[in-house]
C-alpha atoms as a PDB file:
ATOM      1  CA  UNK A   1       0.000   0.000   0.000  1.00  0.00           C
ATOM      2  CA  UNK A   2       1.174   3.437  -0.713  1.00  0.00           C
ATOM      3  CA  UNK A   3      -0.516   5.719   1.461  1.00  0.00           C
ATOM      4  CA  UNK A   4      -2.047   7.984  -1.270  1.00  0.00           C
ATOM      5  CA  UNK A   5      -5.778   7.940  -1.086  1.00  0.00           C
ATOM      6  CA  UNK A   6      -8.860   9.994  -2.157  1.00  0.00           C
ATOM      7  CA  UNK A   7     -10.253  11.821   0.825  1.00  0.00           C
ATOM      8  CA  UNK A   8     -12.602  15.076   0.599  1.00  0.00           C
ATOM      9  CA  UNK A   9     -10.301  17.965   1.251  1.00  0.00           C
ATOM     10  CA  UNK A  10     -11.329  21.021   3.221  1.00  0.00           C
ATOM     11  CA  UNK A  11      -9.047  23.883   1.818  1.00  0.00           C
ATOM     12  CA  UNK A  12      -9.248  27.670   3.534  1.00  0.00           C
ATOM     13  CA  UNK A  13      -8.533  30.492   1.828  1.00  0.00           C
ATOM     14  CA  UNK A  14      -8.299  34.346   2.815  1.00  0.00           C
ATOM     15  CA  UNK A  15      -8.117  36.745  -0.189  1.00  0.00           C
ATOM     16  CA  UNK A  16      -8.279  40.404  -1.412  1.00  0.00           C
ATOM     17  CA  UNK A  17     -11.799  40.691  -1.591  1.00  0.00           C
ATOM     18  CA  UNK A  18     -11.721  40.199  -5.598  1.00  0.00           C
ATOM     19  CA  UNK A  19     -14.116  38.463  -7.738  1.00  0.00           C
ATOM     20  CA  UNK A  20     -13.038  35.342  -9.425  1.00  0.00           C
ATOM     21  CA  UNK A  21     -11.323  33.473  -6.574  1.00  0.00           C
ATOM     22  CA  UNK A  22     -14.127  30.492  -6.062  1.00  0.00           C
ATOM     23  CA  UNK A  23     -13.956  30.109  -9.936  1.00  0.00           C
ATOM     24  CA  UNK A  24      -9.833  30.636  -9.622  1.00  0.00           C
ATOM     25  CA  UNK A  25      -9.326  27.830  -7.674  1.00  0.00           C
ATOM     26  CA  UNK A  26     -12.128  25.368  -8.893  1.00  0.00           C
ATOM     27  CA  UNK A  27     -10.423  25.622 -12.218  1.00  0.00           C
ATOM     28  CA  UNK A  28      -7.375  24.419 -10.916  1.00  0.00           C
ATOM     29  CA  UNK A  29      -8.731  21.570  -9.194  1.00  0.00           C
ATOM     30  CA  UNK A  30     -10.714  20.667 -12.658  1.00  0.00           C
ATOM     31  CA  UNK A  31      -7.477  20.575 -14.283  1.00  0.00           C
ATOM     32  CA  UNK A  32      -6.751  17.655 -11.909  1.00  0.00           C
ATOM     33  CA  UNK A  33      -9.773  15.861 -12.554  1.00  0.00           C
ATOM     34  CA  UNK A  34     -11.428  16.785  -9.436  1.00  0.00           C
ATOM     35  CA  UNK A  35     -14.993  18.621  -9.019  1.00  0.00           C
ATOM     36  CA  UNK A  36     -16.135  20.794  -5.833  1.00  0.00           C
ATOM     37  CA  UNK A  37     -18.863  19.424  -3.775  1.00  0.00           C
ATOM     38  CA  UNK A  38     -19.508  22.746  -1.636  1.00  0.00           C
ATOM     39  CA  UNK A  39     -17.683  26.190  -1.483  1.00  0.00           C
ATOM     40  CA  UNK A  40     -19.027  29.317   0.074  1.00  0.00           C
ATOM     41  CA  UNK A  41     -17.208  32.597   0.602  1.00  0.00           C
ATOM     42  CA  UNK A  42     -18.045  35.338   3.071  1.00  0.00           C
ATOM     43  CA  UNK A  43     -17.407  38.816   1.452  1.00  0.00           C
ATOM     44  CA  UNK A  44     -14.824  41.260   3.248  1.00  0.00           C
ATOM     45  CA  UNK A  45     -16.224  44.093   4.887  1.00  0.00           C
ATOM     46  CA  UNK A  46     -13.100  46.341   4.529  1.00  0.00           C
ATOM     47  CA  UNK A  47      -9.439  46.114   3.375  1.00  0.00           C
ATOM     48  CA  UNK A  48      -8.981  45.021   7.001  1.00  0.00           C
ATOM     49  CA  UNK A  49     -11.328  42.106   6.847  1.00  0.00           C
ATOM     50  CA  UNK A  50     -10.615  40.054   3.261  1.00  0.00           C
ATOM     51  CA  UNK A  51     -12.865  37.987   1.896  1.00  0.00           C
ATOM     52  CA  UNK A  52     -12.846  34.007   3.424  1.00  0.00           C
ATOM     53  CA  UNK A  53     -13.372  31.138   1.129  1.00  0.00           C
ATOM     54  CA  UNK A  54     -14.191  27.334   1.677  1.00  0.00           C
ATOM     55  CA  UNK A  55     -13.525  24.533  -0.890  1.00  0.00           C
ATOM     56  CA  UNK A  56     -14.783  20.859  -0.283  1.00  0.00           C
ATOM     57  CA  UNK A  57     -14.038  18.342  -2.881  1.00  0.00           C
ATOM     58  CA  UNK A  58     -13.040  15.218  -3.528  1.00  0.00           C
ATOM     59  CA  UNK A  59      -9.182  14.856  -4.062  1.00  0.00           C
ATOM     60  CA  UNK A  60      -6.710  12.395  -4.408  1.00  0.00           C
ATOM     61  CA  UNK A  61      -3.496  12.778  -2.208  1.00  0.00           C
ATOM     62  CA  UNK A  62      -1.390  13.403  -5.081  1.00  0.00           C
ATOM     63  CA  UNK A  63      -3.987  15.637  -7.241  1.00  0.00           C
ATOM     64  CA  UNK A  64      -4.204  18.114  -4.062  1.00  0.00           C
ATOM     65  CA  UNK A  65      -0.019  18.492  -3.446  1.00  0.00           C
ATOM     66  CA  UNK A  66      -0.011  19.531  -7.135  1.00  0.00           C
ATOM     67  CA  UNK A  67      -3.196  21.717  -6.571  1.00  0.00           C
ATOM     68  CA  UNK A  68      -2.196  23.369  -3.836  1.00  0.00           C
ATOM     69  CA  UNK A  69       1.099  24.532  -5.033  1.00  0.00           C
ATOM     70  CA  UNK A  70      -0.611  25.888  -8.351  1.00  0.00           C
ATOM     71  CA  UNK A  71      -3.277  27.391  -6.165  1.00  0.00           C
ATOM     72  CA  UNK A  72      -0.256  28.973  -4.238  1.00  0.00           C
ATOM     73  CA  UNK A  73       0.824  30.694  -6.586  1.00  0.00           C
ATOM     74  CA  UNK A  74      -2.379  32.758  -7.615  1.00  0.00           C
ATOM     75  CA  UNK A  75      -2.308  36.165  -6.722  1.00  0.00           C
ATOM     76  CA  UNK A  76      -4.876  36.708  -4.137  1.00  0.00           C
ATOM     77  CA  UNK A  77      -3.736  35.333  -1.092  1.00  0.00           C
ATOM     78  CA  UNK A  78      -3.437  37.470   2.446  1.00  0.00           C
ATOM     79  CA  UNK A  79      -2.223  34.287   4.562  1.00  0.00           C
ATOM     80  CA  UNK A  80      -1.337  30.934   4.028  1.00  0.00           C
ATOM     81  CA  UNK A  81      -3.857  27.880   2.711  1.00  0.00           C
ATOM     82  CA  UNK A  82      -5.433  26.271   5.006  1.00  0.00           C
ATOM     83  CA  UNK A  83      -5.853  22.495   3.567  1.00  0.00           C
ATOM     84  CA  UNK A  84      -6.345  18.912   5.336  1.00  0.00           C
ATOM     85  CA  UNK A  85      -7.842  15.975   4.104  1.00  0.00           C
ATOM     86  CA  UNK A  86     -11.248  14.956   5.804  1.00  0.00           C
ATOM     87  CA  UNK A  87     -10.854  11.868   7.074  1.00  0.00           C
ATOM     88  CA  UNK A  88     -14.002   9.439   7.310  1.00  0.00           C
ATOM     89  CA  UNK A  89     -14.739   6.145   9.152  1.00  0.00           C
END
């Protein structure tokens, strides 16, 4: 056994407060083969308080390391990604 697996991810995200990030990073995660099952974003209120984003999908361990560093290297970031697999009995 090699320890990969397919898990549904839970990814965080703070950004800018542009449009286009939701659609930014489901692309990327297409490109791997992989669709969404929920995301939801809560707007920011000021340049103080960026915009918060939530990704669920479906991933496999190797499809989100290459994700995630594309997803890295977008442009909209304020902190670091937030990702972890969710494990399930």
């Amino acid at each position: 056994m090699s320890g990969e697996f397919t898990a549904p991810y839970y990814l965080r995200f703070v950004g800018k407060g542009q449009a286009g990030i939701l659609a930014a990073v489901a692309t990327v995660f297409t490109r791997y083969g992989n669709q969404y099952r929920r995301c939801s974003a809560e707007a920011g209120l000021s340049a103080l308080r960026p915009s918060v984003h939530h990704y669920v999908g479906d991933v496999h361990q190797r499809d989100a390391r290459r994700a995630l560093q594309e997803i890295n290297r977008l442009d909209f970031h304020v902190e670091p990604v937030l990702c972890m697999p969710i494990l399930l009995d």
